[in-house]
PDB file of N, CA and C in Angstrom:
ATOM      1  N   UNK A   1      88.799  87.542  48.085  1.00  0.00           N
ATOM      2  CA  UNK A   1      89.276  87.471  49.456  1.00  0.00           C
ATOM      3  C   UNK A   1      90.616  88.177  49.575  1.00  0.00           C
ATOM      4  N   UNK A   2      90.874  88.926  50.657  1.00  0.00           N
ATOM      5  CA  UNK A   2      92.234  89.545  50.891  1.00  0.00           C
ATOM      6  C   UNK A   2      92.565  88.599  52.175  1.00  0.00           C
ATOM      7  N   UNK A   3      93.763  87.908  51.485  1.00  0.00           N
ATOM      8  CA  UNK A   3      94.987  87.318  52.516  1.00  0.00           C
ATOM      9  C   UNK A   3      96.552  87.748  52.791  1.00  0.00           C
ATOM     10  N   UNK A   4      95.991  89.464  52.331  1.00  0.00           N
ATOM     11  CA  UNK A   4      97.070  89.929  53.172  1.00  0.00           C
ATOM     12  C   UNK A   4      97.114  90.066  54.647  1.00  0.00           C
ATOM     13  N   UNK A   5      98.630  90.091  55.126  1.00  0.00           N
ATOM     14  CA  UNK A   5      97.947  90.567  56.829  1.00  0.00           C
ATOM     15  C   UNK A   5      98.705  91.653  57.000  1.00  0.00           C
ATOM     16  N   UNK A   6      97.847  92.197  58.503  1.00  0.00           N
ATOM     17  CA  UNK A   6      98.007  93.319  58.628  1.00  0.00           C
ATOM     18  C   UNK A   6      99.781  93.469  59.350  1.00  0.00           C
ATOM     19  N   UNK A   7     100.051  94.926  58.794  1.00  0.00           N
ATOM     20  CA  UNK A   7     101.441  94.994  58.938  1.00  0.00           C
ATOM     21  C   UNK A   7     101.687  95.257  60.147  1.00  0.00           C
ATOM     22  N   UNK A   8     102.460  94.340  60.899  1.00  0.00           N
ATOM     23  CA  UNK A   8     102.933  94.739  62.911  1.00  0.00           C
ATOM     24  C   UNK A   8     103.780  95.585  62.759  1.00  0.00           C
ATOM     25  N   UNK A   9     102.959  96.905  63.694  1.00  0.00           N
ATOM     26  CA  UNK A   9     104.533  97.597  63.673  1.00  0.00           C
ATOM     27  C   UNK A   9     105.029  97.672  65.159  1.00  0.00           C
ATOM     28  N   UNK A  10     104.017  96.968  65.998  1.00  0.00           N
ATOM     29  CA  UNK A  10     104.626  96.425  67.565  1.00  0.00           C
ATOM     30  C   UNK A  10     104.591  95.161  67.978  1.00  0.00           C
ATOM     31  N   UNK A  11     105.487  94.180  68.009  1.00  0.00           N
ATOM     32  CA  UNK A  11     105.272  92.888  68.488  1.00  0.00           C
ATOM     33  C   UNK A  11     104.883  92.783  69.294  1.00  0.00           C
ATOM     34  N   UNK A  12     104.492  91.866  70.061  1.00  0.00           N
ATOM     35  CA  UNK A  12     104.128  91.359  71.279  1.00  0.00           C
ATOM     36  C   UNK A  12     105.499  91.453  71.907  1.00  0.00           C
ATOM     37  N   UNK A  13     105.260  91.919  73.598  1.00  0.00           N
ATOM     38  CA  UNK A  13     106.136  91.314  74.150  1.00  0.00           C
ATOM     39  C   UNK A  13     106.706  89.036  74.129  1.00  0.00           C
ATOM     40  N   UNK A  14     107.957  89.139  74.814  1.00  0.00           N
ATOM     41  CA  UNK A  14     107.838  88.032  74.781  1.00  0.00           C
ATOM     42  C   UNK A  14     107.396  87.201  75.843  1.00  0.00           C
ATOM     43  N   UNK A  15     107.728  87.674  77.232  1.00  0.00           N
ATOM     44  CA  UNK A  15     107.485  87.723  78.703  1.00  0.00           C
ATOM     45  C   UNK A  15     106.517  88.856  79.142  1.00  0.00           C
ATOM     46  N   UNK A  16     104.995  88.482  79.652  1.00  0.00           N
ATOM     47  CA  UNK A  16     104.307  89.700  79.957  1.00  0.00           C
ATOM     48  C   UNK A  16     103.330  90.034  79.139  1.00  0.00           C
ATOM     49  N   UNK A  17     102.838  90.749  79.442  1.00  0.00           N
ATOM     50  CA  UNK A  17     101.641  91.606  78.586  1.00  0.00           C
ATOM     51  C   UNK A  17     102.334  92.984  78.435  1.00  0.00           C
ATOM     52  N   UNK A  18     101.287  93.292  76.772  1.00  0.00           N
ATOM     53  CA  UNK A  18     102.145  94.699  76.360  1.00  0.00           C
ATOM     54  C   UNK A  18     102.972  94.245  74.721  1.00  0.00           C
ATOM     55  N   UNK A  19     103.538  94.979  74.485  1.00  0.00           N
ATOM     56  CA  UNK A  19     104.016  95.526  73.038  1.00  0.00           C
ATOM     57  C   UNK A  19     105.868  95.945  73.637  1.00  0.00           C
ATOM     58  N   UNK A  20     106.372  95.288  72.439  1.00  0.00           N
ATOM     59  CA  UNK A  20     107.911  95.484  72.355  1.00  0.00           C
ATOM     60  C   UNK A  20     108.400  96.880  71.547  1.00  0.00           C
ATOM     61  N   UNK A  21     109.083  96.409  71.682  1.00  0.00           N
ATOM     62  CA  UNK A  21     110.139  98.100  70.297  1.00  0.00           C
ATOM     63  C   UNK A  21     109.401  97.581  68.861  1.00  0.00           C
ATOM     64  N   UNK A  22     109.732  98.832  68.223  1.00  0.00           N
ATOM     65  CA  UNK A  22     108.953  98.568  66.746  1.00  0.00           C
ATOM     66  C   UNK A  22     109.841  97.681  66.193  1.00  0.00           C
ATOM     67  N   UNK A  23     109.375  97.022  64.962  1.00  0.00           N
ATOM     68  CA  UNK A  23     110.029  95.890  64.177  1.00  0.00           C
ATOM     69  C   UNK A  23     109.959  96.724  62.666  1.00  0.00           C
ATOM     70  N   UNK A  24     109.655  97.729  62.271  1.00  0.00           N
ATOM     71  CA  UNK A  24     109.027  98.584  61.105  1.00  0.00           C
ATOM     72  C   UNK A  24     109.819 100.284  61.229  1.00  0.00           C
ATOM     73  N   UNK A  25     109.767 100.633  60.037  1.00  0.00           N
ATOM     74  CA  UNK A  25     110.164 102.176  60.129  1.00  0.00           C
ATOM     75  C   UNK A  25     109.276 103.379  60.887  1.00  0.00           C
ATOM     76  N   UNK A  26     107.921 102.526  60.329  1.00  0.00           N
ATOM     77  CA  UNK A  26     106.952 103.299  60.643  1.00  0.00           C
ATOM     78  C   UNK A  26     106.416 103.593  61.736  1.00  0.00           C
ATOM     79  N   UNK A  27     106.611 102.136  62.773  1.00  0.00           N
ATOM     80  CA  UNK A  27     106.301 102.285  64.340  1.00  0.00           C
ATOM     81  C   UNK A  27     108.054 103.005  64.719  1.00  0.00           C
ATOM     82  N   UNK A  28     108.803 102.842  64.212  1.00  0.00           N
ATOM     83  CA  UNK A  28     110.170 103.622  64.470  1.00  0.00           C
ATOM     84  C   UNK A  28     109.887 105.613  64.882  1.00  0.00           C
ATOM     85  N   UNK A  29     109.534 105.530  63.206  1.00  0.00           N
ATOM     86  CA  UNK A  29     109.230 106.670  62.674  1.00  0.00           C
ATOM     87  C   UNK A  29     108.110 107.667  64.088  1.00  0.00           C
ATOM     88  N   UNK A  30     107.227 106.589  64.152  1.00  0.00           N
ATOM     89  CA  UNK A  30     106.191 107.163  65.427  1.00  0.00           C
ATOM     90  C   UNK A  30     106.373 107.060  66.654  1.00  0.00           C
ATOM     91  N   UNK A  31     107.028 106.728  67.674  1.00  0.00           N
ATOM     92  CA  UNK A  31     107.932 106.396  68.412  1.00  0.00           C
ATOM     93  C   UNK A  31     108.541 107.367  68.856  1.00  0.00           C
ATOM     94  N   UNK A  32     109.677 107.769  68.067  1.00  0.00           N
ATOM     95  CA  UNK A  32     110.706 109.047  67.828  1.00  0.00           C
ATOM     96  C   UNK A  32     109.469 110.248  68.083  1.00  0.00           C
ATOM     97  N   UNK A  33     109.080 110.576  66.776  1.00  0.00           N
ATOM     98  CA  UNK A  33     107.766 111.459  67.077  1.00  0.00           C
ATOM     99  C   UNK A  33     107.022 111.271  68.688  1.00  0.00           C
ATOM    100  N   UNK A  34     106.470 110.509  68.915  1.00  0.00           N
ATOM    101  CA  UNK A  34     105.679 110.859  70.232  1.00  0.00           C
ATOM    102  C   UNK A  34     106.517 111.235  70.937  1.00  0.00           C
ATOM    103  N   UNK A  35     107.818 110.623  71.380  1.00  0.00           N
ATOM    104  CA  UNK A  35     108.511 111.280  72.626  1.00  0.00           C
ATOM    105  C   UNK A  35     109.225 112.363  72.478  1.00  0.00           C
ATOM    106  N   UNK A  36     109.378 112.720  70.415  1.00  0.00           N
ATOM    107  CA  UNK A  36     109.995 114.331  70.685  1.00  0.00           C
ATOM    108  C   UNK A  36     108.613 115.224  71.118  1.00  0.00           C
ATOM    109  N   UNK A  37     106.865 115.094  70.929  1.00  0.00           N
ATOM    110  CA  UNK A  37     106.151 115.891  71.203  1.00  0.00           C
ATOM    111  C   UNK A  37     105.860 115.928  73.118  1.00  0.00           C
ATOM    112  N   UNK A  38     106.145 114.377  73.792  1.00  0.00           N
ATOM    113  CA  UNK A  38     105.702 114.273  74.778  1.00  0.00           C
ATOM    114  C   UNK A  38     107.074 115.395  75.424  1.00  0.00           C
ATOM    115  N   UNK A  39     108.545 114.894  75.215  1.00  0.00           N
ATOM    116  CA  UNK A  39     109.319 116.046  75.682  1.00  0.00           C
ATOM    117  C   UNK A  39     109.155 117.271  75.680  1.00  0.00           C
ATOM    118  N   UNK A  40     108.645 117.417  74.013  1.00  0.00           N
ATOM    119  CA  UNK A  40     108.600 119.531  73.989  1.00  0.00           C
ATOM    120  C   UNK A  40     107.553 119.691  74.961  1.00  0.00           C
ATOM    121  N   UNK A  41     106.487 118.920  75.019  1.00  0.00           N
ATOM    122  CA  UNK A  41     105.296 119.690  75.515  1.00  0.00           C
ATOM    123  C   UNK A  41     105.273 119.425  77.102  1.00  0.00           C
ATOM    124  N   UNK A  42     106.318 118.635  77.761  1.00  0.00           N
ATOM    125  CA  UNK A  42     106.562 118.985  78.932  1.00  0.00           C
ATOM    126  C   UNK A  42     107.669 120.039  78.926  1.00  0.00           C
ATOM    127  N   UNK A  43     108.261 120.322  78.357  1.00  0.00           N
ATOM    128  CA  UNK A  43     109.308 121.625  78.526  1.00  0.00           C
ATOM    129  C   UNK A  43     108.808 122.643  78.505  1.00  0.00           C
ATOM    130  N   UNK A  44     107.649 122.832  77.589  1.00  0.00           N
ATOM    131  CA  UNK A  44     106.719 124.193  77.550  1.00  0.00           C
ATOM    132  C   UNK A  44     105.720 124.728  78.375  1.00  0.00           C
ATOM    133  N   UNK A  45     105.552 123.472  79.176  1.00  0.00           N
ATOM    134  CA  UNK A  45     104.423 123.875  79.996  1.00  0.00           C
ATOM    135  C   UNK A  45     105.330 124.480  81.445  1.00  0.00           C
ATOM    136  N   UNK A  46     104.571 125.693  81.710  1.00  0.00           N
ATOM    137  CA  UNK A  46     104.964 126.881  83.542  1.00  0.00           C
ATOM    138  C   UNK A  46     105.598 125.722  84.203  1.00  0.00           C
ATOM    139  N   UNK A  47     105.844 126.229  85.100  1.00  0.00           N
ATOM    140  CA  UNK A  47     106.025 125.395  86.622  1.00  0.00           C
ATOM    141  C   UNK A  47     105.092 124.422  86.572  1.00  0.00           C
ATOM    142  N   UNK A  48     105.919 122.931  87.783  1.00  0.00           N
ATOM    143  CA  UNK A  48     104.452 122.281  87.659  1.00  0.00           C
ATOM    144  C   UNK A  48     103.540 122.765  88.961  1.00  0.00           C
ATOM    145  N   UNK A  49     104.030 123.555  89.529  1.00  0.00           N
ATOM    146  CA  UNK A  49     103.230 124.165  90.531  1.00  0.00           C
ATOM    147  C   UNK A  49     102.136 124.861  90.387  1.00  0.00           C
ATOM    148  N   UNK A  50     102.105 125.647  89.108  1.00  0.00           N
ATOM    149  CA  UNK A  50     100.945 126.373  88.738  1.00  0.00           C
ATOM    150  C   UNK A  50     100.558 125.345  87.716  1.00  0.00           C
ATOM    151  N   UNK A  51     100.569 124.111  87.109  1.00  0.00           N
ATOM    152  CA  UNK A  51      99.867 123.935  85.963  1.00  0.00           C
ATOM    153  C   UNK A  51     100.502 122.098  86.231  1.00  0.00           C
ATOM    154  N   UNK A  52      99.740 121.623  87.445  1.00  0.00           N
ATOM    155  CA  UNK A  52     100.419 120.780  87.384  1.00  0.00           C
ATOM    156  C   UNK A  52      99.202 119.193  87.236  1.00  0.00           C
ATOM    157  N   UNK A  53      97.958 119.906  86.843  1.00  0.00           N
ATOM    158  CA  UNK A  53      97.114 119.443  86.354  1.00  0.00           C
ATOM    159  C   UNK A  53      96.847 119.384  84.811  1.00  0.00           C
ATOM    160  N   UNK A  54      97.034 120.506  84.390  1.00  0.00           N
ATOM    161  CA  UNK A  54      97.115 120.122  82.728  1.00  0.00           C
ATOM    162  C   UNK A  54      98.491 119.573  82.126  1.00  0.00           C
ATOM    163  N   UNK A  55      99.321 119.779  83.236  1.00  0.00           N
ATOM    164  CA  UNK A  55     100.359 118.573  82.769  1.00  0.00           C
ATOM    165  C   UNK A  55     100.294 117.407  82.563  1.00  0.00           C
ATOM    166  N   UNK A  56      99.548 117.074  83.627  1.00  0.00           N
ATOM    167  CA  UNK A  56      99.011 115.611  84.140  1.00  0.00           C
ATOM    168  C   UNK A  56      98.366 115.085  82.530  1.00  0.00           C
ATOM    169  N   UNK A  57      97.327 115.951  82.569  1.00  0.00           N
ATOM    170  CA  UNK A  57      96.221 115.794  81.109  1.00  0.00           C
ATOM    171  C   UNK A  57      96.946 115.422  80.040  1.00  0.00           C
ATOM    172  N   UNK A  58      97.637 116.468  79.730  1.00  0.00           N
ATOM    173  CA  UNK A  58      98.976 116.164  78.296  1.00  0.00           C
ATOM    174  C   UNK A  58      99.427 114.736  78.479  1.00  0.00           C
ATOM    175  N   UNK A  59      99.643 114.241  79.716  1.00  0.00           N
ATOM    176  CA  UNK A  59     100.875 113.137  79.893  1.00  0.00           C
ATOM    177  C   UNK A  59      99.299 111.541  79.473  1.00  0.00           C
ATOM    178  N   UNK A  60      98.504 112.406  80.159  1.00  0.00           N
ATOM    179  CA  UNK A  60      96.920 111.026  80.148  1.00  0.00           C
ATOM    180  C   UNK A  60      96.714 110.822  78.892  1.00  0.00           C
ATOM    181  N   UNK A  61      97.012 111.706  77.994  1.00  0.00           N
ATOM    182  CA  UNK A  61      96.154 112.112  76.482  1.00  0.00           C
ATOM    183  C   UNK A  61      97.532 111.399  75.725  1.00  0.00           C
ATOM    184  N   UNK A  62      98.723 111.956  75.982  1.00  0.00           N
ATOM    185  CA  UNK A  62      99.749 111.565  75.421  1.00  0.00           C
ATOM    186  C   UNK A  62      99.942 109.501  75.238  1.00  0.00           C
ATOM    187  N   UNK A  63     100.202 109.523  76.257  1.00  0.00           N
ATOM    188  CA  UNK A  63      99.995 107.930  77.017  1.00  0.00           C
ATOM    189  C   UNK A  63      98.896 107.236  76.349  1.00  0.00           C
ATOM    190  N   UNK A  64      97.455 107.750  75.971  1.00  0.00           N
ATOM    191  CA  UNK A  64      96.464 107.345  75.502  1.00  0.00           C
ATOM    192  C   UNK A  64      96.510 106.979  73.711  1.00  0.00           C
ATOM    193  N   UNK A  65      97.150 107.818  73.460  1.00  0.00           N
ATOM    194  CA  UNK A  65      97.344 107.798  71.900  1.00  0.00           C
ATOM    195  C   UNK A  65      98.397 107.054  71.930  1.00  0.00           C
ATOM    196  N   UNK A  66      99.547 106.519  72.528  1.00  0.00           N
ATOM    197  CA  UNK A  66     100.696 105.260  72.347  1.00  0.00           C
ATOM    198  C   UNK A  66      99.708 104.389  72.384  1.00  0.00           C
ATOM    199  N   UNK A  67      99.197 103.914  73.372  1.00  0.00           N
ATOM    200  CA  UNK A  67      98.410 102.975  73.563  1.00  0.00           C
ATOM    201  C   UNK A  67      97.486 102.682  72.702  1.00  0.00           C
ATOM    202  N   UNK A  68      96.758 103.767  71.921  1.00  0.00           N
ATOM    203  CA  UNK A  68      95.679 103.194  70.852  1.00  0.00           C
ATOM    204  C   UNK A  68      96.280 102.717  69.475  1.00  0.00           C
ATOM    205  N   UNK A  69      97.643 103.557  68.935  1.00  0.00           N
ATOM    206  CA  UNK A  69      98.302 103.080  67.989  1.00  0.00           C
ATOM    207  C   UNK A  69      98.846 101.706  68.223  1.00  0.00           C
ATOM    208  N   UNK A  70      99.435 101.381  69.768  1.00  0.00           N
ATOM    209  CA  UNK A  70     100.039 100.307  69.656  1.00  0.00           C
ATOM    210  C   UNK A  70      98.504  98.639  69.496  1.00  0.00           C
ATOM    211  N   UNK A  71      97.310  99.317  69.932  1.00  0.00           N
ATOM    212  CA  UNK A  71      96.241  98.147  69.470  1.00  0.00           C
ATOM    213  C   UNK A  71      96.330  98.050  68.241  1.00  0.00           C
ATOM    214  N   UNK A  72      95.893  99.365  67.539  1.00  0.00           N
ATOM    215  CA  UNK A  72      95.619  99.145  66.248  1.00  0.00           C
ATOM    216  C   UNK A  72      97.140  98.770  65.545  1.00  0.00           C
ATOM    217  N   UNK A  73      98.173  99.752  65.455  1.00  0.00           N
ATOM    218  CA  UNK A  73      99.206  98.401  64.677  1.00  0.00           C
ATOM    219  C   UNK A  73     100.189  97.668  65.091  1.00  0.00           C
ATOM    220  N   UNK A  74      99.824  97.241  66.470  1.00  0.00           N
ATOM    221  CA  UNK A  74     100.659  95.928  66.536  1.00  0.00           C
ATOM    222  C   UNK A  74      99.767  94.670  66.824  1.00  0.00           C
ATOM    223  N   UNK A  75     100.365  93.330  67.579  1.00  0.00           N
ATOM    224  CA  UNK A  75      99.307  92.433  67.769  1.00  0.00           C
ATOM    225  C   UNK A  75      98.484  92.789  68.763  1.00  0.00           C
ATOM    226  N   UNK A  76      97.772  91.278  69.062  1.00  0.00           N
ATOM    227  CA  UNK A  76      96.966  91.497  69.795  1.00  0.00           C
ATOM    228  C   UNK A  76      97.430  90.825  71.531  1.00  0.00           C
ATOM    229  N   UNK A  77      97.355  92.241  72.749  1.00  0.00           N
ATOM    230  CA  UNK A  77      98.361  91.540  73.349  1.00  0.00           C
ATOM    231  C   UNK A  77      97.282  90.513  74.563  1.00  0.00           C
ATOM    232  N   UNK A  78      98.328  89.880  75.139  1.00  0.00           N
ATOM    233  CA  UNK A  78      98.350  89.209  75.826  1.00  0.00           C
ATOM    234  C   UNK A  78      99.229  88.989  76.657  1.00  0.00           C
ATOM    235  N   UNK A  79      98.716  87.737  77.989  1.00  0.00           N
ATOM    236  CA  UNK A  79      99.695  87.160  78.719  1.00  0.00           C
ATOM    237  C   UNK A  79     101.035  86.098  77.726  1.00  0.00           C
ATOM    238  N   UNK A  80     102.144  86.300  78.125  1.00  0.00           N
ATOM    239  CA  UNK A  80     102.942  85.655  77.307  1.00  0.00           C
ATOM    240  C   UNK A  80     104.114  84.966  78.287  1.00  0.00           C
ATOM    241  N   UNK A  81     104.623  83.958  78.504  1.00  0.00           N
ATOM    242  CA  UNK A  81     105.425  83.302  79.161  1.00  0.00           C
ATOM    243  C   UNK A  81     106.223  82.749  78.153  1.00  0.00           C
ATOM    244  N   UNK A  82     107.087  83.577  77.216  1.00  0.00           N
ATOM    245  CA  UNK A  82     108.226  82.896  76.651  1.00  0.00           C
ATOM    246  C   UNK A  82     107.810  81.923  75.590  1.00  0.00           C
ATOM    247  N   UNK A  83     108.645  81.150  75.031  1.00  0.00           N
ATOM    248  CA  UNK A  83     108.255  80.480  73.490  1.00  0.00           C
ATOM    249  C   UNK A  83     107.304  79.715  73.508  1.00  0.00           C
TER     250      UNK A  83
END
């Protein structure tokens, strides 16, 4: 039997539904990373006048991958009202 557990690298909020700041290097580490790629890759993209749909996409896709890392390594969230 393995009774290790799995390592959080996003807590639960404490108030609310959703995920807090990382508690780990590694959700640190990824964190830093997503928002230096989500920044460059809004700086690189034209005007949003001409391209203000595949901006959109980047930001859906971007947003989508926080969100799947934060299921898989943090808890599992929920409604939370404090201690």
């Amino acid at each position: 039997m393995n009774n290790q557990k799995k390592a959080i690298w996003f807590p639960a909020k404490k108030y609310g539904w959703g995920w807090g700041f990382p508690v780990t290097w590694q959700g640190w580490c990824f964190l830093v990373t997503w928002i230096v790629i989500l920044l460059g890759g809004i700086a690189l993209f034209p005007s949003l006048q001409t391209s203000f749909y595949g901006l959109l996409a980047f930001i859906i896709i971007m947003a989508s991958a926080l969100i799947a890392v934060c299921f898989i390594k943090g808890e599992k969230p929920r409604w939370r009202w404090g201690d």
